[in-house]
N, C-alpha and C. Protein backbone atom coordinates (compact mmCIF):
# COMPACT_ATOMS: atom_id res chain seq x y z
N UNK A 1 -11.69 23.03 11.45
CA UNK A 1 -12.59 21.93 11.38
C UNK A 1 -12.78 21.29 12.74
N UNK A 2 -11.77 21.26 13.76
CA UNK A 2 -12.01 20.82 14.75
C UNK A 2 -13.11 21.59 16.08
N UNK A 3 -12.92 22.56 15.72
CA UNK A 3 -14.10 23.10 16.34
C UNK A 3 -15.41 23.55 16.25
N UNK A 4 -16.16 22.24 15.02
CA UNK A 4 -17.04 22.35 14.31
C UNK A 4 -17.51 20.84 14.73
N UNK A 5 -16.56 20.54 15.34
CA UNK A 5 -16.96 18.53 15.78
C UNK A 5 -17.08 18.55 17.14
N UNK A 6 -17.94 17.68 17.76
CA UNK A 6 -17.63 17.28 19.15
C UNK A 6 -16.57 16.00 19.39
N UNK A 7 -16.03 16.86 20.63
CA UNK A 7 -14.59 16.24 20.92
C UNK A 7 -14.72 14.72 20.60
N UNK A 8 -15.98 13.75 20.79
CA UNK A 8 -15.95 12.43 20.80
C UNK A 8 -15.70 11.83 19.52
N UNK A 9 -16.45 12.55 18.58
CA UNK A 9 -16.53 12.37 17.03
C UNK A 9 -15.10 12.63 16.44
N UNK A 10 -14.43 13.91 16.63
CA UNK A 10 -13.46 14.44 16.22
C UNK A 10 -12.05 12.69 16.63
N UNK A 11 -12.03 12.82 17.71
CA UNK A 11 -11.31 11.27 18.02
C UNK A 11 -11.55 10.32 17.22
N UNK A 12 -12.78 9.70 16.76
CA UNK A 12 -12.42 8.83 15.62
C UNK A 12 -12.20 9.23 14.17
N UNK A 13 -12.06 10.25 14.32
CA UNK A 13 -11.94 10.76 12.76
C UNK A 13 -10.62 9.68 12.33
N UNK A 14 -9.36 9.51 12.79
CA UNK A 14 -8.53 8.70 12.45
C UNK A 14 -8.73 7.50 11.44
N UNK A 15 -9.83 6.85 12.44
CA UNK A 15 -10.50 5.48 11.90
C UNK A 15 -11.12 5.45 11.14
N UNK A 16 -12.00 6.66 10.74
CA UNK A 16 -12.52 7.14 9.50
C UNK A 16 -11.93 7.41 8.17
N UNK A 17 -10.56 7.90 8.22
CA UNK A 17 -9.70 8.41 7.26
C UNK A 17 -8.79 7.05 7.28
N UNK A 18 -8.57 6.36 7.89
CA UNK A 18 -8.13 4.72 7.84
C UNK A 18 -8.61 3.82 6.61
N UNK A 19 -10.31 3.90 7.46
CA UNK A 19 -10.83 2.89 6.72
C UNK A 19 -11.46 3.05 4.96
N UNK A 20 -11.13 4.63 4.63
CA UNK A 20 -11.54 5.18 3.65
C UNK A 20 -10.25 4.78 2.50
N UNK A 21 -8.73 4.87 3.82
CA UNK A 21 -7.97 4.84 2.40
C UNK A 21 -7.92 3.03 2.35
N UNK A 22 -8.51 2.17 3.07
CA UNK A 22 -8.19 1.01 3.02
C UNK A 22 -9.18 0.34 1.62
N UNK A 23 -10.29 1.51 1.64
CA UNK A 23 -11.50 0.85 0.39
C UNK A 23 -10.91 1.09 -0.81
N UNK A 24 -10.24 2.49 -0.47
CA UNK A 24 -9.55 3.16 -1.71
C UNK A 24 -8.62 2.24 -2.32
N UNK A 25 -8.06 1.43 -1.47
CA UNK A 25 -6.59 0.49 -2.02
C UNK A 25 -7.12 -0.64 -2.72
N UNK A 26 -8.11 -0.90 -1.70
CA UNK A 26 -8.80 -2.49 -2.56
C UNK A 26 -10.10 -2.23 -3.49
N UNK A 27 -10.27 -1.43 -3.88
CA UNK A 27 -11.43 -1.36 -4.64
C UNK A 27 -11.19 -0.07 -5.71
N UNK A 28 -10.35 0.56 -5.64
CA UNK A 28 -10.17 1.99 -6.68
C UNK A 28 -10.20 2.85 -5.87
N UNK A 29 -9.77 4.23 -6.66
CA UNK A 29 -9.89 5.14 -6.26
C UNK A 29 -10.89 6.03 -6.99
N UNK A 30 -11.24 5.61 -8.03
CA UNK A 30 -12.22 6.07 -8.85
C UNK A 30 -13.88 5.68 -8.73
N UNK A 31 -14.61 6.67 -8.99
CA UNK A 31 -16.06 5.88 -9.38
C UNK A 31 -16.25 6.18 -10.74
N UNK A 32 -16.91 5.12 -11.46
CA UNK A 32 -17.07 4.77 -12.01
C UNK A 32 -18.54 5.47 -13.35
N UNK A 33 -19.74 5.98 -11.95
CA UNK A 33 -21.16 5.73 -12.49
C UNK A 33 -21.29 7.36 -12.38
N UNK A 34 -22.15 8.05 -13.37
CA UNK A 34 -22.49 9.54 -13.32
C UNK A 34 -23.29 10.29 -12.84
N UNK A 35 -24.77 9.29 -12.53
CA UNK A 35 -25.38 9.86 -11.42
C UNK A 35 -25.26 9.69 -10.49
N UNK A 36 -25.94 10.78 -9.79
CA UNK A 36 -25.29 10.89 -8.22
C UNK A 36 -26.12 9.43 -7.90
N UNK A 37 -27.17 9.33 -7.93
CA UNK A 37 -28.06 8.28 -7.56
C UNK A 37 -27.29 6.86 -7.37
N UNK A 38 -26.30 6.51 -8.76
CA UNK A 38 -25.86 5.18 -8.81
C UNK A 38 -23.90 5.29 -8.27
N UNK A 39 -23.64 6.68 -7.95
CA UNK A 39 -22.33 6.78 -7.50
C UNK A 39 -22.78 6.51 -6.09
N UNK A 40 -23.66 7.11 -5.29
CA UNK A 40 -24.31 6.51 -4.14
C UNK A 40 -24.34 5.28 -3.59
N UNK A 41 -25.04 4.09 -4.84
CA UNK A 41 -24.77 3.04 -4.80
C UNK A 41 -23.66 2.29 -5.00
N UNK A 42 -22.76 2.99 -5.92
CA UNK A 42 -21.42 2.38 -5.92
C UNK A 42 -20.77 2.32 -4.67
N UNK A 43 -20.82 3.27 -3.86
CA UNK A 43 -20.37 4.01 -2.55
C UNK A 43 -20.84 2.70 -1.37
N UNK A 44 -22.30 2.64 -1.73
CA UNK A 44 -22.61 2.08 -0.54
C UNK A 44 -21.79 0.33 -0.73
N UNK A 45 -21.81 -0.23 -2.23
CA UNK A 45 -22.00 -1.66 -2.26
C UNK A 45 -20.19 -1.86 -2.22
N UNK A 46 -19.60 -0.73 -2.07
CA UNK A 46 -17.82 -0.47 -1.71
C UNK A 46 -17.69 -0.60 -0.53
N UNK A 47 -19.01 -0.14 0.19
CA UNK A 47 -18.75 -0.57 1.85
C UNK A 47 -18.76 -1.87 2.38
N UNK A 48 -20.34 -2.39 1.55
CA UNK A 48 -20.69 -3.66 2.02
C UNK A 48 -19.63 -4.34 1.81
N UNK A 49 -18.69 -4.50 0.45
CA UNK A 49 -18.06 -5.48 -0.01
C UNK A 49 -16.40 -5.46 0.90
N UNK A 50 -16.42 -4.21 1.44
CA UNK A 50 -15.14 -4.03 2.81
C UNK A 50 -15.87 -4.72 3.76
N UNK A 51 -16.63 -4.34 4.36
CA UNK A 51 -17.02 -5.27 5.50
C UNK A 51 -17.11 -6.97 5.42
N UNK A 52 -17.43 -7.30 4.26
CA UNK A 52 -17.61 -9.11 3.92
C UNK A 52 -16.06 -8.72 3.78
N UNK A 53 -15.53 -8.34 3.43
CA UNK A 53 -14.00 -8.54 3.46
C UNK A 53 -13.64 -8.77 4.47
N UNK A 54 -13.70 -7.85 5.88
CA UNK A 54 -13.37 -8.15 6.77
C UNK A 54 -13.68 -9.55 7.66
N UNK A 55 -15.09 -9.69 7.18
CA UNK A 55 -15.84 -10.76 7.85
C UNK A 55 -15.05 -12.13 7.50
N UNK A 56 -14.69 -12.26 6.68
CA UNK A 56 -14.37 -13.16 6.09
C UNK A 56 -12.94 -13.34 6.31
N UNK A 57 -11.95 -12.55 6.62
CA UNK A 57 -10.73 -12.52 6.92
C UNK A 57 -10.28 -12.61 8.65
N UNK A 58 -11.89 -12.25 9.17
CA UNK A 58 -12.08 -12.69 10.84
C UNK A 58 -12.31 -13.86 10.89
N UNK A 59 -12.73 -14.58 9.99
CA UNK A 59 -13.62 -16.01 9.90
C UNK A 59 -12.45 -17.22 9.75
N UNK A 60 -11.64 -16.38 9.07
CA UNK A 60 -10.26 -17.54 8.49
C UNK A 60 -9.35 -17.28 10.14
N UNK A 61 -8.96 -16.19 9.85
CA UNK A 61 -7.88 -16.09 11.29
C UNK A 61 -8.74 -17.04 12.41
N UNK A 62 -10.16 -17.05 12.91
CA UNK A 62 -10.36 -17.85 13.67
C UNK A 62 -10.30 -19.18 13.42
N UNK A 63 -10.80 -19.93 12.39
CA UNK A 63 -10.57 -21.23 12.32
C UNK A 63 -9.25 -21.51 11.97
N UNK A 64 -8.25 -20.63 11.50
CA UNK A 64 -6.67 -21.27 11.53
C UNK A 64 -6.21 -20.98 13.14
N UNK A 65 -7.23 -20.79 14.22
CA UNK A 65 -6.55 -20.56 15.87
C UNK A 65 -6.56 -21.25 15.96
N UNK A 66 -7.82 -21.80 15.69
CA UNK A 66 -8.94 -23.49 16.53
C UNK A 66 -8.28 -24.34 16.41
């Protein structure tokens, strides 16, 4: 597999396989929906709802600095 990636891509793969098992922990490991169409969407609104996670956990750590 690694010689199917360019070297730059292949380097974050880490952070990729990180942040996949981090959705996996907080949100399931399962989906839920049977078409591909709405497992898609499950997929995508698993991302959004990691990222407001994060956002929101950047938002606190800063105002408990201030």
């Amino acid at each position: 597999m690694k010689r199917e990636y360019p070297i730059l891509l292949y380097n974050q793969r880490n952070k990729d396989e990180t942040i996949i098992s981090v959705i996996k922990r907080l949100f399931g490991e399962y989906i839920t929906s049977r078409l591909v169409r709405t497992q898609n969407r499950e997929l995508l609104f698993r991302c959004i709802a990691y990222n407001v996670h994060r956002l929101t956990n950047l938002v606190i750590l800063v105002m408990i600095s201030t």
